[in-house]
Each structure stands twice: as C-alpha cells, then as structure tokens.
N, C-alpha and C. Protein backbone atom coordinates (compact mmCIF):
# COMPACT_ATOMS: atom_id res chain seq x y z
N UNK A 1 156.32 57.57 115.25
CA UNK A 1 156.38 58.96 115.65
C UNK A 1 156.08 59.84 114.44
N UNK A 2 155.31 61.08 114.56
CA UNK A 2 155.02 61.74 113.20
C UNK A 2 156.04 62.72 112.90
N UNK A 3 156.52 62.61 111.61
CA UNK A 3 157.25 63.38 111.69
C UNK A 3 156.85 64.36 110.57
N UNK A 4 157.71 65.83 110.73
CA UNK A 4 157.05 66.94 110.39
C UNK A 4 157.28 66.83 108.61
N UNK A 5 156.45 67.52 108.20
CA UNK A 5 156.54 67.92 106.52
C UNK A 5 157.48 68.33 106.15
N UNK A 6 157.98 67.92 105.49
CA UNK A 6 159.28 67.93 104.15
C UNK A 6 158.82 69.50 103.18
N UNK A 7 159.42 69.88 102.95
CA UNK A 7 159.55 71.36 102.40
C UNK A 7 158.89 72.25 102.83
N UNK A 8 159.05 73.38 101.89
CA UNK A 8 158.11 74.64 102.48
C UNK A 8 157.64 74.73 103.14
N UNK A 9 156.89 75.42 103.77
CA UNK A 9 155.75 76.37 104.36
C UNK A 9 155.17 77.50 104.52
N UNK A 10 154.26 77.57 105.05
CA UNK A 10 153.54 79.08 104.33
C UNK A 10 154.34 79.97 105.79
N UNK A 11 155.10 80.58 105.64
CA UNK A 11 155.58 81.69 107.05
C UNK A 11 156.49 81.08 107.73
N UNK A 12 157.01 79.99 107.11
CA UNK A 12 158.26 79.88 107.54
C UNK A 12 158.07 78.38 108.91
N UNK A 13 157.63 78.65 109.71
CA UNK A 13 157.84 77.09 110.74
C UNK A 13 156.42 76.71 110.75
N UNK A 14 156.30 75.37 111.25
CA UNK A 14 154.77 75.04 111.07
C UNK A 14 154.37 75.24 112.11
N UNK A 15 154.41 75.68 113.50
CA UNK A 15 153.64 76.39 114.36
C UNK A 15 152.86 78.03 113.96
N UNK A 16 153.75 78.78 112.92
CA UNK A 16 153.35 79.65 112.29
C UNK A 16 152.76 79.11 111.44
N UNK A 17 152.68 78.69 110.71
CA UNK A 17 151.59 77.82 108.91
C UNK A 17 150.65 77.65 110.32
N UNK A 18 150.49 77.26 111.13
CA UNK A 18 149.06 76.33 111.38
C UNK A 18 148.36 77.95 111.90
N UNK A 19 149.21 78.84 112.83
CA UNK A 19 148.04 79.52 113.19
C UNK A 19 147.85 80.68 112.18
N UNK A 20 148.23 80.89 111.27
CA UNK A 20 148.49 81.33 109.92
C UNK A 20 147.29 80.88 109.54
N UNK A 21 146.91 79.66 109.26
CA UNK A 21 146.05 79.01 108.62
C UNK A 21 144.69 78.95 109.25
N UNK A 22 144.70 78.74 110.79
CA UNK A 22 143.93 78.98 111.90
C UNK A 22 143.14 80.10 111.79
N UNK A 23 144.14 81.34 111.22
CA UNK A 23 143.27 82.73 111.52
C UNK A 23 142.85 83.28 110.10
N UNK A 24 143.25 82.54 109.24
CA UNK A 24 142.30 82.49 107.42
C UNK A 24 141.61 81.79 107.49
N UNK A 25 141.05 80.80 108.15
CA UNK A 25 139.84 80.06 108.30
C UNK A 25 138.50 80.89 109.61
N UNK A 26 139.16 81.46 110.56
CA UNK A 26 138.29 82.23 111.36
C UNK A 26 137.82 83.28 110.43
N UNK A 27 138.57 83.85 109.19
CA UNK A 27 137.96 85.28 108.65
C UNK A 27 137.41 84.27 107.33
N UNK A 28 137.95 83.32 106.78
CA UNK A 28 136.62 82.79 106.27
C UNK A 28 135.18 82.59 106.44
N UNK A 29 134.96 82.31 108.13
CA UNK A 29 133.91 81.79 108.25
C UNK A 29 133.33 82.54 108.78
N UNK A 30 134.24 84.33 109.19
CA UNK A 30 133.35 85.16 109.77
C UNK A 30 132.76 86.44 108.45
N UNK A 31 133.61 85.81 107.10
CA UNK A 31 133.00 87.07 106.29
C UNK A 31 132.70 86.17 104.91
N UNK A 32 132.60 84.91 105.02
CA UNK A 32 131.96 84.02 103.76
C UNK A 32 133.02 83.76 102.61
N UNK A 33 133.85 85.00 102.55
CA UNK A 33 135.02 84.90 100.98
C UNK A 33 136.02 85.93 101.63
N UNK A 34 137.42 84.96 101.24
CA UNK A 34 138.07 86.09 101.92
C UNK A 34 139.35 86.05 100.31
N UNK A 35 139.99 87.24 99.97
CA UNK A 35 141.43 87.09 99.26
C UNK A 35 142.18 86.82 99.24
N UNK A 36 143.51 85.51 99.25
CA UNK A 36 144.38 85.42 99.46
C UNK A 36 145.65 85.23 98.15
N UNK A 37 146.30 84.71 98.95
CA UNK A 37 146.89 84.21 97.58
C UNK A 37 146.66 82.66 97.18
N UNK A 38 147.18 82.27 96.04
CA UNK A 38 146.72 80.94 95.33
C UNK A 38 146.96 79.64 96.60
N UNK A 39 148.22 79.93 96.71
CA UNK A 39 148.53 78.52 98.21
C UNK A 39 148.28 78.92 99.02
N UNK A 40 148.37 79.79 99.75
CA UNK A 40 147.38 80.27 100.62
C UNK A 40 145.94 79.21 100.83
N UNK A 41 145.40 79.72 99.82
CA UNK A 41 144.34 79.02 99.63
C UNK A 41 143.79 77.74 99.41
N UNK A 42 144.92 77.12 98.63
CA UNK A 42 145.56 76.07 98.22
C UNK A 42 145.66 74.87 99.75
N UNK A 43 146.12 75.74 100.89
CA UNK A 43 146.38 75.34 101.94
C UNK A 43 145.24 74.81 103.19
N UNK A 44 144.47 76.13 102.86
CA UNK A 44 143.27 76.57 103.81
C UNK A 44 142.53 75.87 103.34
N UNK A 45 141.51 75.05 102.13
CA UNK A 45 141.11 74.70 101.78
C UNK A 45 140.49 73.07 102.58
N UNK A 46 141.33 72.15 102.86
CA UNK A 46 141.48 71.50 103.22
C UNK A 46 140.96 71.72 104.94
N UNK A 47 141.56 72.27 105.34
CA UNK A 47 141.50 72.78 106.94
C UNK A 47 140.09 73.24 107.07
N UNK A 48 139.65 74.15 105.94
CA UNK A 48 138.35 74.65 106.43
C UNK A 48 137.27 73.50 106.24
N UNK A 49 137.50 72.76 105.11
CA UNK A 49 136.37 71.79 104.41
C UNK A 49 136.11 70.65 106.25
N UNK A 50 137.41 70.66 106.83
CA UNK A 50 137.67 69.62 107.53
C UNK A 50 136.71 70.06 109.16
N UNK A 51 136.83 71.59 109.26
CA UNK A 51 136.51 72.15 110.25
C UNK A 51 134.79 72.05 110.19
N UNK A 52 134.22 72.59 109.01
CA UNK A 52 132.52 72.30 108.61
C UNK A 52 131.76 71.28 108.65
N UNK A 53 132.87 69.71 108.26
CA UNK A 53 132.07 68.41 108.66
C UNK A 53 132.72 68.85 109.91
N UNK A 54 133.25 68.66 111.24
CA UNK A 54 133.27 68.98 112.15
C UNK A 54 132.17 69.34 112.94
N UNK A 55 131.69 70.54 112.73
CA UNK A 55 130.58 71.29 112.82
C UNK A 55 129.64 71.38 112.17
N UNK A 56 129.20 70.16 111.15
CA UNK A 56 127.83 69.56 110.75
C UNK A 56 127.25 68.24 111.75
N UNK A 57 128.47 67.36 112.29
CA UNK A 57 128.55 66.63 113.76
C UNK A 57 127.58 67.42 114.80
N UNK A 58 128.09 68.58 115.21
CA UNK A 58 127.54 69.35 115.82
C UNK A 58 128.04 69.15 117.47
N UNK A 59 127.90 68.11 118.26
CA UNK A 59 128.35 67.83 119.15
C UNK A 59 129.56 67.94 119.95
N UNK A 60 129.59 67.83 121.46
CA UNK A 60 130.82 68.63 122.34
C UNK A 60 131.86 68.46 121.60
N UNK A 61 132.31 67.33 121.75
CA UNK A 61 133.76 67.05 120.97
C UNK A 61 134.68 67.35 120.06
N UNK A 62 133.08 67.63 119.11
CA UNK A 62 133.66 68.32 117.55
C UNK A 62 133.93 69.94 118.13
N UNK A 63 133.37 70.48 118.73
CA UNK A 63 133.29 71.72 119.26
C UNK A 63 134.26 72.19 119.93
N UNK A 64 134.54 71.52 121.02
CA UNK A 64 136.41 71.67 121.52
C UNK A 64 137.33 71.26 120.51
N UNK A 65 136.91 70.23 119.72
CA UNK A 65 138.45 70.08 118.89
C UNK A 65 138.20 71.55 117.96
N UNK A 66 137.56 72.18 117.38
CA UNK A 66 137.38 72.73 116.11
C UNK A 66 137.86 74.45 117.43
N UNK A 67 137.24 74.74 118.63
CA UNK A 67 138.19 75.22 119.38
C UNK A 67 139.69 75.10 119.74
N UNK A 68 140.17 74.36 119.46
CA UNK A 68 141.37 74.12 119.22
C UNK A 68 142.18 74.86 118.88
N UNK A 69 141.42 75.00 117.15
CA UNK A 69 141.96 75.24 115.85
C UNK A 69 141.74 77.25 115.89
N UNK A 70 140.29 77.10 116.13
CA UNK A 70 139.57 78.79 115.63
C UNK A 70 139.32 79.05 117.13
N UNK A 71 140.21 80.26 117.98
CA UNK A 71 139.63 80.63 118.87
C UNK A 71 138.82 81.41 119.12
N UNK A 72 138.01 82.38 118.21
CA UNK A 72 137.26 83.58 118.85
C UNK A 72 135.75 82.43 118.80
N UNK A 73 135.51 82.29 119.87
CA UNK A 73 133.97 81.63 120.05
C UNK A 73 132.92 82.31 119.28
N UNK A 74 132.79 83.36 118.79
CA UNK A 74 131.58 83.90 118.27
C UNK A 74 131.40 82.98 116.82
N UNK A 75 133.02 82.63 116.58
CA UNK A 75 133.07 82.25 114.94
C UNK A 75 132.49 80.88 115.51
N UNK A 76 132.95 80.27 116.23
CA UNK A 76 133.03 78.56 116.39
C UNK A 76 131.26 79.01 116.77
N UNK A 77 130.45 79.39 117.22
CA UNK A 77 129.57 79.77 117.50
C UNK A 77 128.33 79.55 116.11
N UNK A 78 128.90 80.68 115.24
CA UNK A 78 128.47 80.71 113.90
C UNK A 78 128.17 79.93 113.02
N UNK A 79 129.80 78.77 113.17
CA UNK A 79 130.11 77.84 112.45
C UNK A 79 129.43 76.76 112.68
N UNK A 80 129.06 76.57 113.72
CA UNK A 80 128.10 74.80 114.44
C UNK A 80 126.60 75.84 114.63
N UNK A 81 126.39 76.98 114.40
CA UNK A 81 124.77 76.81 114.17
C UNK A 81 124.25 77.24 112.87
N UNK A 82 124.89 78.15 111.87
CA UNK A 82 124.18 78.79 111.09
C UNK A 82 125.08 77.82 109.56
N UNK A 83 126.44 77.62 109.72
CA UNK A 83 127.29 77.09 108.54
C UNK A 83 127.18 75.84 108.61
N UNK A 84 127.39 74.49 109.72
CA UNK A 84 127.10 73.34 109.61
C UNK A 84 125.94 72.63 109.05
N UNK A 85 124.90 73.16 109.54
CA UNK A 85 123.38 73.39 109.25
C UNK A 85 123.50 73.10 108.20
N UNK A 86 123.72 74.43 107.03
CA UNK A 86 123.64 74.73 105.91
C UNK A 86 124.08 73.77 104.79
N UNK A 87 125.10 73.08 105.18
CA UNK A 87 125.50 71.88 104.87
C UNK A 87 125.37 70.55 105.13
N UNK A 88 124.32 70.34 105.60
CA UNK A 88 123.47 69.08 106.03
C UNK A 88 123.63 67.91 104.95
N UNK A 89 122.91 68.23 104.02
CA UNK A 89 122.76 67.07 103.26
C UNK A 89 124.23 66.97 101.91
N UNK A 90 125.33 68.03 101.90
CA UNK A 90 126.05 67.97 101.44
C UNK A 90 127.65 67.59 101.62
N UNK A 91 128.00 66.20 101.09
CA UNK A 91 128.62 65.45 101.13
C UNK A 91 130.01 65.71 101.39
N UNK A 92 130.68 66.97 100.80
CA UNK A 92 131.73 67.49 100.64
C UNK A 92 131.84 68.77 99.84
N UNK A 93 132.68 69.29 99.91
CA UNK A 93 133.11 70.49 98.53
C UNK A 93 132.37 71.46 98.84
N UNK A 94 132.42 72.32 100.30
CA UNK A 94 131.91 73.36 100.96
C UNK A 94 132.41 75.00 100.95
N UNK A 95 133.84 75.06 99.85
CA UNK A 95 134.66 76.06 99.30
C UNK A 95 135.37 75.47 98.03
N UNK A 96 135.04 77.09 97.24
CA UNK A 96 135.27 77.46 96.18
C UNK A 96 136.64 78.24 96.04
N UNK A 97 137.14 77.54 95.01
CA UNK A 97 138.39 78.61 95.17
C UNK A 97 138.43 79.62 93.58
N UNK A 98 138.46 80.86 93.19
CA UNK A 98 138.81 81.25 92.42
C UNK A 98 140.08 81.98 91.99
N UNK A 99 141.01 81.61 90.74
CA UNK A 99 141.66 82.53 90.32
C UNK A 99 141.26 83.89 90.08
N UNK A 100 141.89 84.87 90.52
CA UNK A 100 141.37 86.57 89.80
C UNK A 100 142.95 87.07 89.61
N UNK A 101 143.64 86.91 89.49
CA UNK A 101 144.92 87.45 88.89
C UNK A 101 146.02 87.29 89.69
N UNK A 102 146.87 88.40 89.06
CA UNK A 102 148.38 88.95 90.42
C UNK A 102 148.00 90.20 91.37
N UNK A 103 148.77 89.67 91.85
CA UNK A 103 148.70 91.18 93.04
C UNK A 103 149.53 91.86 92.48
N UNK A 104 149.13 93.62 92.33
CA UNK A 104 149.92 94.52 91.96
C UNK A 104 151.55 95.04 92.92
N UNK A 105 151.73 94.52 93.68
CA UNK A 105 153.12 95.32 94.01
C UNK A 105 154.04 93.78 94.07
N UNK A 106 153.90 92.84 94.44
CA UNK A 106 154.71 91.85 94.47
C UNK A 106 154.24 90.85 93.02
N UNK A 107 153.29 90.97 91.89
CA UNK A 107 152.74 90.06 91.37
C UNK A 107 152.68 88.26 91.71
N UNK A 108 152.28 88.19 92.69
CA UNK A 108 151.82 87.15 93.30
C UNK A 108 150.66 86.86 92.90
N UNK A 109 150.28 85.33 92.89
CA UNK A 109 148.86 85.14 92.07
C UNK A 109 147.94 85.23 92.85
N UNK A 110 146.39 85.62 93.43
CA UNK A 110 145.78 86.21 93.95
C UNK A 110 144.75 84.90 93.77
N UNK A 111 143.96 84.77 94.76
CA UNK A 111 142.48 83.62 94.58
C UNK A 111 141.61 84.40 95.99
N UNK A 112 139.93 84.30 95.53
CA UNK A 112 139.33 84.33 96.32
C UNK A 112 138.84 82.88 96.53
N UNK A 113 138.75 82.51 98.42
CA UNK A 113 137.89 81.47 98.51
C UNK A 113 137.00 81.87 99.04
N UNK A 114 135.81 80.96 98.74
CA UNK A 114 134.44 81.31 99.31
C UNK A 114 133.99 79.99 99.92
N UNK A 115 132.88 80.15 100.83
CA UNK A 115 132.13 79.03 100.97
C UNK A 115 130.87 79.36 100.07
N UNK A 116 131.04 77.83 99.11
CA UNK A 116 129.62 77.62 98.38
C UNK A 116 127.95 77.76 98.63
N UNK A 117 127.28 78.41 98.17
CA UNK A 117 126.32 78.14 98.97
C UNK A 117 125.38 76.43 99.22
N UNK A 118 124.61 76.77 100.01
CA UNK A 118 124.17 75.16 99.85
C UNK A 118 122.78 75.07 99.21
N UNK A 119 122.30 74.13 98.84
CA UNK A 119 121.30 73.80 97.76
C UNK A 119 120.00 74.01 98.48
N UNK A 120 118.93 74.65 98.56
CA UNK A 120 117.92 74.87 99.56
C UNK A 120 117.03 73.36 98.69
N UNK A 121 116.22 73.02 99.40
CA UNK A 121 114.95 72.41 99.17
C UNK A 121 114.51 72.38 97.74
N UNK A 122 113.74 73.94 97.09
CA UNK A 122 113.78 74.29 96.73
C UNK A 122 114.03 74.40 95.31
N UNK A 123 115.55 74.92 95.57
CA UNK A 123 116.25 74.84 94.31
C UNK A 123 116.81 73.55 94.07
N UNK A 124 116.71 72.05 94.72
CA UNK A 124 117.06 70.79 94.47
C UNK A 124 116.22 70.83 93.89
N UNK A 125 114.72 70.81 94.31
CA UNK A 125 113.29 70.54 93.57
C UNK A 125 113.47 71.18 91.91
N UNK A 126 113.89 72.13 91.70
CA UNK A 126 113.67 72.94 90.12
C UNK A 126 115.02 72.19 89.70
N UNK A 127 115.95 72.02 90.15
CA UNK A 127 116.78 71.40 89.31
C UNK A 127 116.47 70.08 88.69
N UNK A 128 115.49 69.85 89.91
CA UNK A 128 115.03 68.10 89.48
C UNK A 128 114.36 68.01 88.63
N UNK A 129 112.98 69.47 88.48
CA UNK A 129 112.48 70.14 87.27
C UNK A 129 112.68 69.41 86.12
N UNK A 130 114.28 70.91 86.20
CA UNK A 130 114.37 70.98 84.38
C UNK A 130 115.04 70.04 84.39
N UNK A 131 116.01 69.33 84.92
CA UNK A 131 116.36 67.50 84.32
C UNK A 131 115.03 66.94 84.13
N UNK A 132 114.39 66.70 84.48
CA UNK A 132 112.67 66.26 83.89
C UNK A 132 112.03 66.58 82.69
N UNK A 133 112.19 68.19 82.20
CA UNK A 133 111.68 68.33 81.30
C UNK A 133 112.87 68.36 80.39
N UNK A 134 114.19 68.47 80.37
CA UNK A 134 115.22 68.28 79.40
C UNK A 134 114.93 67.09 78.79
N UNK A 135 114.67 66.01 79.59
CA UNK A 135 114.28 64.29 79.54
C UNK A 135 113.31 64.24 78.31
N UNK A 136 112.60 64.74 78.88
CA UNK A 136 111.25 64.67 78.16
C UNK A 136 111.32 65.25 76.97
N UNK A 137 112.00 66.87 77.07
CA UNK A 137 112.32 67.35 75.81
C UNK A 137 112.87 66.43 74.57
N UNK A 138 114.25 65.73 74.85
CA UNK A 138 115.01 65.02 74.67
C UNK A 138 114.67 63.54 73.94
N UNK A 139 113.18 63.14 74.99
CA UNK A 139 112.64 61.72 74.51
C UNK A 139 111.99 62.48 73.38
N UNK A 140 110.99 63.22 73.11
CA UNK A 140 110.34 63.68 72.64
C UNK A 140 110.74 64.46 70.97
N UNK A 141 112.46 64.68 71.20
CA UNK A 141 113.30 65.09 69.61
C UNK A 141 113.17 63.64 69.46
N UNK A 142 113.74 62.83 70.29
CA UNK A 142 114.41 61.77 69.86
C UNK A 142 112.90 61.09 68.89
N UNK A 143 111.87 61.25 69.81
CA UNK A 143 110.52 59.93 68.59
C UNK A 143 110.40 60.66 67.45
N UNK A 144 110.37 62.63 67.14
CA UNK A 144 110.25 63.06 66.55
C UNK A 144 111.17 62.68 65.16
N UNK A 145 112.28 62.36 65.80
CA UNK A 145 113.53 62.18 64.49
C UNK A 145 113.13 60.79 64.12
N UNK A 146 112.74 60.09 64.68
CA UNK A 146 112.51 58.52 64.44
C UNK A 146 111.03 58.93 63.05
N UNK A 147 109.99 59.26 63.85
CA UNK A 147 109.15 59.96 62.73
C UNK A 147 109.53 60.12 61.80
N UNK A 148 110.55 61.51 61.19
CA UNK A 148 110.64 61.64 60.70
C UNK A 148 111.11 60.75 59.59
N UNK A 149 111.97 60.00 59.90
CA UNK A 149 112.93 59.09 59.54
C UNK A 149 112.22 58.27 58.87
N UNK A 150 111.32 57.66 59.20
CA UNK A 150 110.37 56.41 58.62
C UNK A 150 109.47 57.03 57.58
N UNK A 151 109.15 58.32 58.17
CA UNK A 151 108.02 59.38 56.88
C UNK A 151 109.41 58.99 55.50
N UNK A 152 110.40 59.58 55.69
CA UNK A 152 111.43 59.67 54.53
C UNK A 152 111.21 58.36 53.82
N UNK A 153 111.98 57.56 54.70
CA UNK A 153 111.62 55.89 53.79
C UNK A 153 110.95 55.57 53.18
N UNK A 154 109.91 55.77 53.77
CA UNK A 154 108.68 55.44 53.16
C UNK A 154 108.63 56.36 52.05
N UNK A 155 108.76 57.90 51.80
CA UNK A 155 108.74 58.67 50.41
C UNK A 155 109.29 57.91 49.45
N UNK A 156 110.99 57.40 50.73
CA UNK A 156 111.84 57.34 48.97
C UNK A 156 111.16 56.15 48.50
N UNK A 157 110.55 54.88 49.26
CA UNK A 157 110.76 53.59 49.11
C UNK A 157 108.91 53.74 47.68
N UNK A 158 108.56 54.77 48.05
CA UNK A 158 107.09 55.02 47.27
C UNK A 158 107.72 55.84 45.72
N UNK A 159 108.81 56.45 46.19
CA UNK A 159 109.29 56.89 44.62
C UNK A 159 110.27 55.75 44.07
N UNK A 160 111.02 54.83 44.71
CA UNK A 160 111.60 54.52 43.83
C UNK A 160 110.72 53.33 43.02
N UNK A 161 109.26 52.87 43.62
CA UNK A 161 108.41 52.42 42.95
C UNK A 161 107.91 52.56 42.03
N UNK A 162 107.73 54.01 42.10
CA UNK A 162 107.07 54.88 41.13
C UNK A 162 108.53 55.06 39.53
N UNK A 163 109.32 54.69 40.03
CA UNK A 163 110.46 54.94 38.82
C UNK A 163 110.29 53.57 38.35
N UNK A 164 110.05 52.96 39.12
CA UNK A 164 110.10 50.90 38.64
C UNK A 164 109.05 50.97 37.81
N UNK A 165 108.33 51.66 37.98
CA UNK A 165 106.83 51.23 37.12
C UNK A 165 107.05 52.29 35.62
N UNK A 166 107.13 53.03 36.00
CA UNK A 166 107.47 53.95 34.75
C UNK A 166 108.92 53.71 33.90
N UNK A 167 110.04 52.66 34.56
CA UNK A 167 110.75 51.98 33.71
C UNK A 167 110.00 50.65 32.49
N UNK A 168 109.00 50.12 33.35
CA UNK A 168 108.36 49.25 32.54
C UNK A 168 107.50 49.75 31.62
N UNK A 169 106.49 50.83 32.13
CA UNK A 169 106.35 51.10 30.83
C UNK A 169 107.00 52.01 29.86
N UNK A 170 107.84 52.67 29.97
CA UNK A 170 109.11 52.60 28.75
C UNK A 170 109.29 51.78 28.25
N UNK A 171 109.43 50.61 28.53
CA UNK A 171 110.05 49.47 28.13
C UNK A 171 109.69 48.76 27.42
C-alpha cells in the first residue's frame, strides 16, 4: 500500500501540494518562465520535466493522464503540439531553474524556472562547427609546439657542438 510522504509540504496537505503544483506547471507551460520560490521550484521541477516526456509520446494516453494533472485544455493542447515537439531529440533536462535572490517582504529565496530552449538543427550543426575547428585549432598548436620544440634541440644540440669544437681548439 503507498504510503504518503514523511514531512513537509508545500501548503500544508498533499491534495493541496499536488494541485498547488498542478497549477505552477499549467502557468509554466502557458508563459515559458514563471517566479517562484526556491522549493517551489525545487518541487515543480520534476512534475513538469515528467509531464513534457509525456507529451513528446504524444499519444491518447499520455494526453488523458497529463489531463489529469493540468486541466485547462488549451495548455495540454500547447504542450503535446508546440512544447513536446520541441523536445524531440532531447533526452531530458527541459527546465532551468535560476536563483535571483529574496523576496522583499517575507525574504524568502526567490528562483525563476524556465523551460530551456531546444537545440534547432541548425545550431547543433555550428556547434558541431566550432568543436571542429577548436580540434583543428588545437591539433594544429599542438604540431606547431612539437616544431618548435625540435627547431630548439636542434639549436641547442648545434651550439653545444660549436662549444666542443672551440674547447679543442683552446686546448
């Protein structure tokens, strides 16, 4: 039998935490970043990441369960055509959470979450770029220092010849 969570909660009983949590994930996904506080966020995090593979599925099932959770259909709507999508080829880690301070009347610690954007085509391609030419950059110090390196040797290994010979004739 499951039994319920051991401490806290955000609002006091967990029928409140869930639709608490329920309706910070609907204004997540209907305005991209929303303010909360740190657990807050802390909380939602999880729930939302869980709701997006959901709705990268795409299909009935995922769609009533994720109804379940978010009732205004326009969002669940949103979420399985324009946000699942968007996250196609990405594995996990679909929100960002940031610290930005305290809140001024209660100093409570404050975080925006966002959903990340996702990597277009595109910008995978230029990233793949400049790792390419960093590479190259990179191979390219690296023979340079080798060059160099052997030019040196070879100086010192030609002067200290040049001291061997001019010891003998001193000598």
């Amino acid at each position: 039998m499951p039994k319920p969570a051991k401490g806290a909660r955000l609002g006091g009983s967990a029928a409140h935490e869930r639709h608490l949590l329920a309706n910070l994930a609907t204004a997540l996904f209907e305005h991209g970043r929303i303010t909360t506080t740190e657990a807050k966020a802390r909380r939602l995090r999880p729930v939302a990441e869980r709701l997006i593979t959901k709705a990268k599925k795409g299909d009935l099932h995922n769609r009533r369960q994720v109804m379940q959770t978010i009732l205004d259909k326009g969002v669940v709507h949103t979420l399985f055509t324009e946000i699942g999508p968007r996250y196609e080829n990405r594995p996990g880690g679909y929100t960002r959470i940031t610290k930005i301070g305290n809140r001024r009347g209660d100093n409570a610690p404050m975080a925006v979450i966002e959903l990340v954007e996702a990597l277009t085509v595109q910008q995978t391609a230029v990233g793949e770029a400049e790792a390419a030419t960093k590479r190259s950059a990179k191979d390219a110090a690296g023979d340079q220092a080798v060059a160099d390196l052997k030019k040196d040797q070879a100086e010192e290994a030609g002067s200290a010849e040049a001291e061997a010979g001019e010891e003998k004739k001193d000598a």
